[in-house]
Protein backbone atom coordinates (compact mmCIF):
# COMPACT_ATOMS: atom_id res chain seq x y z
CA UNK A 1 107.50 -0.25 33.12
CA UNK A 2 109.85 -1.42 36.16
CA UNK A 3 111.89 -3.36 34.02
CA UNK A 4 112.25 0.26 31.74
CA UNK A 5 113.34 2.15 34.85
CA UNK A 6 116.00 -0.74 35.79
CA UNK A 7 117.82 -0.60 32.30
CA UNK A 8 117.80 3.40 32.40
CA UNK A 9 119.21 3.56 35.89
CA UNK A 10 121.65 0.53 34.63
CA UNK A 11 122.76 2.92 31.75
CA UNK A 12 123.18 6.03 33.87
CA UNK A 13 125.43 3.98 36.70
CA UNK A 14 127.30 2.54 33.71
CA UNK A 15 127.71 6.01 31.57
CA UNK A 16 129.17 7.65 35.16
CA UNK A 17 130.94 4.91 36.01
CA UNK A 18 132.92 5.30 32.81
CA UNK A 19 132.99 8.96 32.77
CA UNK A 20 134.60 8.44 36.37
CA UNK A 21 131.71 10.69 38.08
CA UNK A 22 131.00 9.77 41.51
CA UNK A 23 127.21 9.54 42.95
CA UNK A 24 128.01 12.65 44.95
CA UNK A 25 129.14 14.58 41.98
CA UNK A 26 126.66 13.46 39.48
CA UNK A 27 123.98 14.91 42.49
CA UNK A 28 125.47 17.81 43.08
CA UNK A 29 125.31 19.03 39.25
CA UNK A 30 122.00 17.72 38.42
CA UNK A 31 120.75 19.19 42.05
CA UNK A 32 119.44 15.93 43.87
CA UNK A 33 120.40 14.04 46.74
CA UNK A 34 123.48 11.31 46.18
CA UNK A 35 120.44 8.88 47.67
CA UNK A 36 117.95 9.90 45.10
CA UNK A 37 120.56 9.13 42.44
CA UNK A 38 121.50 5.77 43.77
CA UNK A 39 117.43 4.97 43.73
CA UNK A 40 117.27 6.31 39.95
CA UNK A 41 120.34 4.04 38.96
CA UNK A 42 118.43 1.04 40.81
CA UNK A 43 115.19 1.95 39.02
CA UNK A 44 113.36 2.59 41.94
CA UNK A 45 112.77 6.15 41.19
CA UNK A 46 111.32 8.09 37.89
CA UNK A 47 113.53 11.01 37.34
CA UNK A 48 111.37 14.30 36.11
CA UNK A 49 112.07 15.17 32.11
CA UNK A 50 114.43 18.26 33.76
CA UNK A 51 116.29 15.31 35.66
CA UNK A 52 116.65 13.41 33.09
CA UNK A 53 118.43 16.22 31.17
CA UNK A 54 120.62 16.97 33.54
CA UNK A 55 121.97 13.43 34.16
CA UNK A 56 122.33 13.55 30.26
CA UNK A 57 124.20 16.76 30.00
CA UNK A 58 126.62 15.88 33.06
CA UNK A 59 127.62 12.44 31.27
CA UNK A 60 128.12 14.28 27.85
CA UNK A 61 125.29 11.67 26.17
CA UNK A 62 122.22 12.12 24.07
CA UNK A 63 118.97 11.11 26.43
CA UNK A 64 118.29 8.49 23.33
CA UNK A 65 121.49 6.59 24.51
CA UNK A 66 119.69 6.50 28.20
CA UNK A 67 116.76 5.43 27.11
CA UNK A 68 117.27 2.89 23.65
CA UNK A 69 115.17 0.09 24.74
CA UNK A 70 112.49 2.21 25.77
CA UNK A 71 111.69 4.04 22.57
CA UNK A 72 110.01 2.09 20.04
CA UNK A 73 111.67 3.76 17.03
CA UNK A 74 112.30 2.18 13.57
CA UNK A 75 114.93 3.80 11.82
CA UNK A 76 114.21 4.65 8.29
CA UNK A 77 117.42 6.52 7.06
CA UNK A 78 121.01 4.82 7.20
CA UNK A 79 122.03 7.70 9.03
CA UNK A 80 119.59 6.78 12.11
CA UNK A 81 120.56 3.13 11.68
CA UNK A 82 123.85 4.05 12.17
CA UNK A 83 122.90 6.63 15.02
CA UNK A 84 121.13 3.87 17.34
CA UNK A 85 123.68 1.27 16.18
CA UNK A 86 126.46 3.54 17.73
CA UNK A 87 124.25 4.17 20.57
CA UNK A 88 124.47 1.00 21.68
CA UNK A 89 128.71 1.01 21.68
CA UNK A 90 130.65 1.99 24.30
CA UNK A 91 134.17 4.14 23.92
CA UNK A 92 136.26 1.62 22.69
CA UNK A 93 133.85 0.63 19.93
CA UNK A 94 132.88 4.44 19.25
CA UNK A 95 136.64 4.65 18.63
CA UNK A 96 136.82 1.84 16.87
CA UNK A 97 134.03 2.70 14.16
CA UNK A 98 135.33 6.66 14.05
CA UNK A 99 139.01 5.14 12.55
CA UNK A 100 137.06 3.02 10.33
CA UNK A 101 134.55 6.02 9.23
CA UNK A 102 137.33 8.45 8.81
CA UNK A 103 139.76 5.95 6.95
CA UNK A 104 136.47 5.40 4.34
CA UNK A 105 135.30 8.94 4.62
CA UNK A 106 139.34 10.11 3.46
CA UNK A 107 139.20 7.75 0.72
CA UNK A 108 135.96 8.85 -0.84
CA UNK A 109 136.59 12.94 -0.52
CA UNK A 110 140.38 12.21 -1.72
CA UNK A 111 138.89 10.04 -4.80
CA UNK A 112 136.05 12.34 -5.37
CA UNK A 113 133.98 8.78 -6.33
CA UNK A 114 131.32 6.71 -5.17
CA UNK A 115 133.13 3.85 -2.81
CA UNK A 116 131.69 0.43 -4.42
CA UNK A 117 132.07 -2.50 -3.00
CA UNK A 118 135.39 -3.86 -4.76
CA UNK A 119 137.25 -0.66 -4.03
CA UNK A 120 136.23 -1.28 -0.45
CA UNK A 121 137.39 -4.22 -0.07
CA UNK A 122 141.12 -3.58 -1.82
CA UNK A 123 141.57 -0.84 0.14
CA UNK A 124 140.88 -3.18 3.32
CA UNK A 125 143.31 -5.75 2.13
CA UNK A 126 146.22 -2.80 1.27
């Protein structure tokens, strides 16, 4: 379980790190100390369910993001495989995958048609 709490408090310095949210502010919105955040980020503490929320909520993430390699989850639609794989990007691949997504998702409203597999790959070569 120490291993868990390492990779959660990894995610949640690496999340506000890229959000640009200090220690001190990520505290003072979640109401906690700037020392019990550093311990949560080093995995020595276990944040409550309402901490966890917060800390969620302030970084604009889904708790699922926080805690990927905890939750033993097999995804058994596309659209969840496609939720945890995105999960697991950070911005520059989310934007990445949205240009790609939108570029296929224009094609296949403007065409009105099923997207098969030639048609996707001619309209990656044009």
């Amino acid at each position: 379980m120490e291993i868990i709490y390492r990779r959660f408090g990894k995610r949640v310095h690496d999340q506000r790190t890229i959000k640009g949210i200090s220690q001190e502010k990520l505290a003072e919105i979640c109401d906690v100390s700037t020392s019990y955040v550093g311990l949560i980020e080093r995995g020595e503490r276990k944040p409550s369910l309402e901490i966890l929320l917060a800390i969620a909520n302030t970084l604009h993430i889904g708790t699922d993001a926080l805690l990927i390699d905890s939750i033993e989850h097999i995804a058994s639609t596309n659209r969840e495989k496609i939720t945890m794989m995105i999960n697991d990007f950070d911005d520059i691949q989310i934007n990445t995958t949205y240009e790609i997504v939108n570029q296929i998702h224009t094609y296949i409203k403007k065409n009105n048609t099923d997207l098969n597999i030639k048609e996707f790959d001619r309209m990656l070569n044009d």
